[in-house]
N, C-alpha and C. Protein backbone atom coordinates (compact mmCIF):
# COMPACT_ATOMS: atom_id res chain seq x y z
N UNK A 1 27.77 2.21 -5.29
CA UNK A 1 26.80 2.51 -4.24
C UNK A 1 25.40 1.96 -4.59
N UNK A 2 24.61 1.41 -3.21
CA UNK A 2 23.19 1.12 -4.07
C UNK A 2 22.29 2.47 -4.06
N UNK A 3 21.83 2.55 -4.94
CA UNK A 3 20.35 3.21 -4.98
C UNK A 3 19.08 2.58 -4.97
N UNK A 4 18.10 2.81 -4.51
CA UNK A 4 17.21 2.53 -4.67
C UNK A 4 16.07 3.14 -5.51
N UNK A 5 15.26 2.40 -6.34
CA UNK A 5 14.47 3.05 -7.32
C UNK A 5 13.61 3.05 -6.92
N UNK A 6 12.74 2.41 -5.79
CA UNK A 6 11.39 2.78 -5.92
C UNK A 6 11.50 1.51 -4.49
N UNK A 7 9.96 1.68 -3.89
CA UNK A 7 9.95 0.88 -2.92
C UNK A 7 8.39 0.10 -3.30
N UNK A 8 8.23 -1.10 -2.62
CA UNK A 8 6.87 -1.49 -2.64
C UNK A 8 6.24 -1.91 -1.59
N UNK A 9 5.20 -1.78 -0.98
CA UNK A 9 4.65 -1.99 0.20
C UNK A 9 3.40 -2.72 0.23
N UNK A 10 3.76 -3.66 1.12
CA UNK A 10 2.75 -4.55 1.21
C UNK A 10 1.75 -4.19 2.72
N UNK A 11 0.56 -3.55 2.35
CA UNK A 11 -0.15 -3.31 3.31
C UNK A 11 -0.73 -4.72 4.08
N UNK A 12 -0.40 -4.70 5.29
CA UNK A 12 -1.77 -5.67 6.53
C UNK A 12 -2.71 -5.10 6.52
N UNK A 13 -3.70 -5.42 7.85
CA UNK A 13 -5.48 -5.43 7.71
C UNK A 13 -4.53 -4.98 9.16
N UNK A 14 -3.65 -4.75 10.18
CA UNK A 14 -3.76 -4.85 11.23
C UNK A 14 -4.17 -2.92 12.08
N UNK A 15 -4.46 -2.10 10.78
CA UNK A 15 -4.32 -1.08 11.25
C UNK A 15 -6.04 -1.05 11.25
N UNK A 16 -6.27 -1.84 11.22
CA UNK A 16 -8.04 -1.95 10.58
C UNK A 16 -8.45 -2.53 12.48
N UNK A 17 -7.71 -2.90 13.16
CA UNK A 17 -7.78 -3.79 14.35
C UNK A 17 -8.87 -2.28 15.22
N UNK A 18 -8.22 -1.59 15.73
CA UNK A 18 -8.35 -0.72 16.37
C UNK A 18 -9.18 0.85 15.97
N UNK A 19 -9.79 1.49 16.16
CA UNK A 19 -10.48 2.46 15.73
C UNK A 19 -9.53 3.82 15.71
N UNK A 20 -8.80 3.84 16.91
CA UNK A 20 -7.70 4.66 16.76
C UNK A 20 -6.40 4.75 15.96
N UNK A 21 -6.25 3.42 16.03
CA UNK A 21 -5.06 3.58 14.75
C UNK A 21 -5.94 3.77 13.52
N UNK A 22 -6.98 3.44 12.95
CA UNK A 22 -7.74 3.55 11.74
C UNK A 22 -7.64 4.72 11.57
N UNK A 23 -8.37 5.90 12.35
CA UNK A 23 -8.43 7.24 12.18
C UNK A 23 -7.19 7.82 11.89
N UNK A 24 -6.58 7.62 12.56
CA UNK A 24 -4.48 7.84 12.33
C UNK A 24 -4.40 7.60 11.12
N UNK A 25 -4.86 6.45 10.36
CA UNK A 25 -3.95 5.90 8.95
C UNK A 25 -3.36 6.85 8.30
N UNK A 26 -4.23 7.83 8.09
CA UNK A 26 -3.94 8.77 6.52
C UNK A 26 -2.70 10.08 7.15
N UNK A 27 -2.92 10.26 8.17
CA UNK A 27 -1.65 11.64 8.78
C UNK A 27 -0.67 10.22 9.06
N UNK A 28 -0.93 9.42 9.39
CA UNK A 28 0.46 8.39 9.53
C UNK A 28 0.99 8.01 8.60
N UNK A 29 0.08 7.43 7.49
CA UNK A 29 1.32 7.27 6.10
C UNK A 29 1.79 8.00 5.41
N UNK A 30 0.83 9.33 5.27
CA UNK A 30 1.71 10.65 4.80
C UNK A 30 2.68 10.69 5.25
N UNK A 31 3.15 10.93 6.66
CA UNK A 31 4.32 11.02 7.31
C UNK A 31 5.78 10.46 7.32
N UNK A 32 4.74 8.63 6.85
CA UNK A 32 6.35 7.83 6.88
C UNK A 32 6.48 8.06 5.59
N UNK A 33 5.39 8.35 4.75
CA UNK A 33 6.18 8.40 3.27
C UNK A 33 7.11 9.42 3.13
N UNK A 34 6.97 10.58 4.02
CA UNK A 34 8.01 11.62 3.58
C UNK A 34 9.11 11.56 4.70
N UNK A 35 8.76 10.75 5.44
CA UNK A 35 10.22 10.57 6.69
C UNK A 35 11.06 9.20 5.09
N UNK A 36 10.39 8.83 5.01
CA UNK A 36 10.83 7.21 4.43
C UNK A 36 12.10 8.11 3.26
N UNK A 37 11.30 8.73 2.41
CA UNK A 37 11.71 10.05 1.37
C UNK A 37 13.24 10.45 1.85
N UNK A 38 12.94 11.34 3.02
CA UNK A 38 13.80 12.47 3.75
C UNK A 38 14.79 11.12 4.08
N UNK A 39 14.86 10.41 4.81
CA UNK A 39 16.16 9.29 5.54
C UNK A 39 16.58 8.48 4.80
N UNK A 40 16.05 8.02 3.63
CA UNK A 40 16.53 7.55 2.40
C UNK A 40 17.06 8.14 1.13
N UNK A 41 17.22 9.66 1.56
CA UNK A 41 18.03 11.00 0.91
C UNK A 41 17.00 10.55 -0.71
N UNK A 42 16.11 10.75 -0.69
CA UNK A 42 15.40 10.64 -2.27
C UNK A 42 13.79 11.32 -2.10
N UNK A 43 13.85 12.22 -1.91
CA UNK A 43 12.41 13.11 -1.86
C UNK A 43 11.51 12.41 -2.99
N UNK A 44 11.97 11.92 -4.07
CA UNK A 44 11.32 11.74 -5.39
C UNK A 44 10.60 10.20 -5.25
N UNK A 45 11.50 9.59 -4.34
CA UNK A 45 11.31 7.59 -4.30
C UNK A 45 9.91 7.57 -4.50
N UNK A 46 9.67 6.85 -5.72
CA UNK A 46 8.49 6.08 -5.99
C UNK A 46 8.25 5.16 -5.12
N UNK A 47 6.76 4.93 -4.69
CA UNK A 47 6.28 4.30 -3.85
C UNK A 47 4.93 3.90 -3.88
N UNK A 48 4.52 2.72 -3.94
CA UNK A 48 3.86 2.14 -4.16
C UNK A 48 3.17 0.92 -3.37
N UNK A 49 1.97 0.79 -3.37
CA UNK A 49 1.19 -0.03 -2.12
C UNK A 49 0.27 -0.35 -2.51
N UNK A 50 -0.19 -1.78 -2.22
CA UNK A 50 -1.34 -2.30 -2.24
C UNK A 50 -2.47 -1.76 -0.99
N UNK A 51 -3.78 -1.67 -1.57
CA UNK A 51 -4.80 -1.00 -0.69
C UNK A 51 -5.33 -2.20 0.00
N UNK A 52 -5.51 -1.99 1.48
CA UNK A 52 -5.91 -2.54 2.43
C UNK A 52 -6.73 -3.90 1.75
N UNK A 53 -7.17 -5.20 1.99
CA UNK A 53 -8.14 -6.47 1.66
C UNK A 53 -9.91 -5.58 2.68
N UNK A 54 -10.69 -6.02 1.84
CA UNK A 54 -12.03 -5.86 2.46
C UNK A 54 -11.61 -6.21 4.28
N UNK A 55 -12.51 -5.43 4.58
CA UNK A 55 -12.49 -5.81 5.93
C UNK A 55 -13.17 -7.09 6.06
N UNK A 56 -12.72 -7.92 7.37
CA UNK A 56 -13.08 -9.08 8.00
C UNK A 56 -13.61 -8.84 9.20
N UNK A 57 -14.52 -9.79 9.68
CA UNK A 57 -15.02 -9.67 11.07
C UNK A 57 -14.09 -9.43 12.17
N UNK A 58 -12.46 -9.56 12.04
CA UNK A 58 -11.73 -9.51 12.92
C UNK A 58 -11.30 -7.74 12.78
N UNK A 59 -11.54 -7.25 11.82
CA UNK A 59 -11.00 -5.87 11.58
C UNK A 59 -12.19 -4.55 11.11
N UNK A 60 -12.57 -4.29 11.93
CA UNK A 60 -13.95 -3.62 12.11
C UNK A 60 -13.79 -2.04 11.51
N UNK A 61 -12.95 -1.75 11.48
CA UNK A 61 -12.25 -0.26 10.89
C UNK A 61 -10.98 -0.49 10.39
N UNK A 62 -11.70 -1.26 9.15
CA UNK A 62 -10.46 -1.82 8.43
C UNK A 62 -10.92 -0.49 6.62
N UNK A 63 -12.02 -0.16 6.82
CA UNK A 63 -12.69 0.51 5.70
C UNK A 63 -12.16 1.93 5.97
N UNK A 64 -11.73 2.70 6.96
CA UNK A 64 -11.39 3.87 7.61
C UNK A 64 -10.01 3.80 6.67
N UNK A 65 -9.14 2.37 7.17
CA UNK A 65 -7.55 2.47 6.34
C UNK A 65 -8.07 2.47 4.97
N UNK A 66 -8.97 2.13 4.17
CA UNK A 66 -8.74 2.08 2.63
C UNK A 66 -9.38 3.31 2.21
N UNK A 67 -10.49 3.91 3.03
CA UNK A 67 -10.96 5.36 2.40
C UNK A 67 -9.37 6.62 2.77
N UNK A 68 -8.92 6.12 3.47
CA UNK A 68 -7.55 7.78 4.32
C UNK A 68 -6.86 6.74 2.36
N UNK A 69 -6.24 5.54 2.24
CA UNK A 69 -5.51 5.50 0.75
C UNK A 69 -5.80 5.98 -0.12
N UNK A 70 -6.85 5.78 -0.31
CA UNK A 70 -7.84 6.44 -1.79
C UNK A 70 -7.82 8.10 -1.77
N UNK A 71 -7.53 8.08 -0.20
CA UNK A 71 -7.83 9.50 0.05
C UNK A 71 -6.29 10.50 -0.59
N UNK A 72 -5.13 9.92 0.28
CA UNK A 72 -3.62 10.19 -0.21
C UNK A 72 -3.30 10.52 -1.57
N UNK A 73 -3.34 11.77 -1.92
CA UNK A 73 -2.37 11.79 -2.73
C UNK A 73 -1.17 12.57 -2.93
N UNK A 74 -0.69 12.15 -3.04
CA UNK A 74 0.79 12.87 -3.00
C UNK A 74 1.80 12.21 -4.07
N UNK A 75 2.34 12.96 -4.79
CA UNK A 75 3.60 12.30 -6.00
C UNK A 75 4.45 10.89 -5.62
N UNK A 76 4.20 10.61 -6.85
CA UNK A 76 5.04 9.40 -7.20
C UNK A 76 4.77 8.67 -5.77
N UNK A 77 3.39 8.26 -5.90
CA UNK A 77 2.86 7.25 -5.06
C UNK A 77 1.82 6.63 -5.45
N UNK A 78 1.24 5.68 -5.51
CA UNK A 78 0.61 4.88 -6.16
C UNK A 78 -0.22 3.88 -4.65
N UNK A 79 -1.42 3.70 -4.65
CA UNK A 79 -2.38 2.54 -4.14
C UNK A 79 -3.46 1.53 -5.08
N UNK A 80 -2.66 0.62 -5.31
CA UNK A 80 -3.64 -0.27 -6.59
C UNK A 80 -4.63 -0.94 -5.85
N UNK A 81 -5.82 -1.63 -6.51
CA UNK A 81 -6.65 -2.10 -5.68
C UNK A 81 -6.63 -4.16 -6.05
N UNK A 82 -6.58 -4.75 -4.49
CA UNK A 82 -6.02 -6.42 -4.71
C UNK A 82 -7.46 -6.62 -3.98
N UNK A 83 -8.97 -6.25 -3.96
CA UNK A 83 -10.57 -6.45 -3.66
C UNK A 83 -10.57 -7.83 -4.48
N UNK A 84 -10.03 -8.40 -5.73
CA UNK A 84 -10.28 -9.61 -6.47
C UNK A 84 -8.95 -10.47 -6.43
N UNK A 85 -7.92 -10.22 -5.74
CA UNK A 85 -6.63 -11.23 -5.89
C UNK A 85 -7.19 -12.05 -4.73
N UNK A 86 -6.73 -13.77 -5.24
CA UNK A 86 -6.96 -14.30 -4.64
C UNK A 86 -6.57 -14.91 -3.42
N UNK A 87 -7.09 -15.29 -2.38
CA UNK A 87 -6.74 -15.48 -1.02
C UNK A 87 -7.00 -17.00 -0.55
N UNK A 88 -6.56 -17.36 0.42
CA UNK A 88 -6.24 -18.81 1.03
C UNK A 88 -7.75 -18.93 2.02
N UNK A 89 -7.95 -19.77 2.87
CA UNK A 89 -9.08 -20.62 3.13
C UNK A 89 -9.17 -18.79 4.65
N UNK A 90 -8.33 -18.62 5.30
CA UNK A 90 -8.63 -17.76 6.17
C UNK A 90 -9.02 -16.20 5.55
N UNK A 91 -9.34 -15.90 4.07
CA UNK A 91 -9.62 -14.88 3.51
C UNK A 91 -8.97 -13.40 4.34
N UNK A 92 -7.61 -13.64 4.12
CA UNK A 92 -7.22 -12.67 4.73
C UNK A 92 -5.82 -12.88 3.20
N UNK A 93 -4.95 -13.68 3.54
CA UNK A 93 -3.51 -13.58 3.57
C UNK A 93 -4.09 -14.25 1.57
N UNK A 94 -3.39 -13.91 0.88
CA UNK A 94 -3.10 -14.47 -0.37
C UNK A 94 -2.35 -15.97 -0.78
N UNK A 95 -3.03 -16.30 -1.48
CA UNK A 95 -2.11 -17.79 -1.70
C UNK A 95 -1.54 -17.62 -2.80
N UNK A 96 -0.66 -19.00 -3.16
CA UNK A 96 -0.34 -18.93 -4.18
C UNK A 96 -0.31 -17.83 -5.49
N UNK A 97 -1.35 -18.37 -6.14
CA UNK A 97 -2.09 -17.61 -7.67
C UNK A 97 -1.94 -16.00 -7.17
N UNK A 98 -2.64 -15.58 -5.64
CA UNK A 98 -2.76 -14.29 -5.04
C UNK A 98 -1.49 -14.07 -5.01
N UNK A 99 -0.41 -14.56 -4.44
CA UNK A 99 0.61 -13.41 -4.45
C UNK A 99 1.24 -13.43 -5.96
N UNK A 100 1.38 -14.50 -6.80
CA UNK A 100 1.86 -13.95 -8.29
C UNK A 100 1.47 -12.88 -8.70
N UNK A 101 -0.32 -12.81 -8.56
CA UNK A 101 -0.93 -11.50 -9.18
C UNK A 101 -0.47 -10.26 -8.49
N UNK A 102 -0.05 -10.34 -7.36
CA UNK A 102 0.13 -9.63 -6.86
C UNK A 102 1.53 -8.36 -7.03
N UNK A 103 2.61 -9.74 -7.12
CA UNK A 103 3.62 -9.17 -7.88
C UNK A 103 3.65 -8.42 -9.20
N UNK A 104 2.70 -9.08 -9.80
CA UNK A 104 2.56 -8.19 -11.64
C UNK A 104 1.86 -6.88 -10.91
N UNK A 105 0.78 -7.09 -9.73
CA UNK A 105 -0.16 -5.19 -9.82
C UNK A 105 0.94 -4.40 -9.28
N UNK A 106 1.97 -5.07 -8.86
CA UNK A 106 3.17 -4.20 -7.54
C UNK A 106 3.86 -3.61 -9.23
N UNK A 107 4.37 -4.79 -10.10
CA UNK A 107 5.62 -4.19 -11.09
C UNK A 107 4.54 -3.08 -11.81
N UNK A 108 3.49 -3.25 -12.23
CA UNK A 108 2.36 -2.48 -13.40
C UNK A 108 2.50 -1.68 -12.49
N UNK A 109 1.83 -1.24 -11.25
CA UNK A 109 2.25 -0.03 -11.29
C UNK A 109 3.31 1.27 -11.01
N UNK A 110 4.44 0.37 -10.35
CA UNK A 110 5.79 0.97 -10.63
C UNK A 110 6.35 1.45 -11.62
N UNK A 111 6.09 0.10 -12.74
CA UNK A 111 6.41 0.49 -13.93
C UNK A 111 5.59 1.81 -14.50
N UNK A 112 3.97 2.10 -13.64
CA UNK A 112 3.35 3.29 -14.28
C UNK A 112 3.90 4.51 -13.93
N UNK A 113 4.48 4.65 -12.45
CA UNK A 113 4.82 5.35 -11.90
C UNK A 113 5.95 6.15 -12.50
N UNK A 114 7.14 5.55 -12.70
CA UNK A 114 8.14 5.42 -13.26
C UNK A 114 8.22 6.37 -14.62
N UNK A 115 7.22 5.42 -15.77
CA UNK A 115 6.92 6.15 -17.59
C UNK A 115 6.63 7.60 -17.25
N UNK A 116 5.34 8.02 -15.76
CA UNK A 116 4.94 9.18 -15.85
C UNK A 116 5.67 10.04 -15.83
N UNK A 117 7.24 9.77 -15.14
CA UNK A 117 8.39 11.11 -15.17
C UNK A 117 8.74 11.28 -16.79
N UNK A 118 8.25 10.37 -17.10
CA UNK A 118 9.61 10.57 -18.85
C UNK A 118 8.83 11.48 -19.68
């Protein structure tokens, strides 16, 4: 059977679009994290996410989604901060070099997540 050990999530800027979904962020990801939990039969699933990119002129309450992350806490969940990974000419999306780093802050802190049960 598979199990799954842990999940990783790659946050967009698109909840940053709108002022209403912004305000939502933090009762909305609480939610899917424990629907995600509950329907994937693993209350415990480590989970882990990169925190929102600085806001851009296109995403005006894009700062609303990264204060409700910082704000979240709840077990065996993790929000690392990618404010210095590097990004492509539209300073939004990561290039290259950006998503490698990106992958090591996703494993570091899974892997932190993870040691803290033992």
């Amino acid at each position: 059977p598979l199990v799954l050990a842990g999940m990783l999530v790659d946050v967009s800027f698109r909840d940053g679009l709108k002022e209403e979904t912004a305000k939502a962020y933090g009762e909305n990801l609480a939610r899917w994290i424990e629907a995600t939990r509950r329907d994937l039969g693993n209350p415990q699933l480590p989970i882990v996410m990169n925190r929102a990119i600085p806001p851009v002129p296109r995403t005006p309450y894009l700062e609303l989604v990264r204060k409700a992350q910082d704000a979240l806490k709840l077990p065996r969940f993790r929000v690392f901060n990618c404010d210095d990974v590097p990004r492509g000419g539209d300073k939004v999306h990561f290039d290259t070099e950006g998503r490698l780093e990106m992958a090591n802050r996703f494993a570091a802190a899974m892997i932190e997540l993870i040691k803290a049960d033992r």
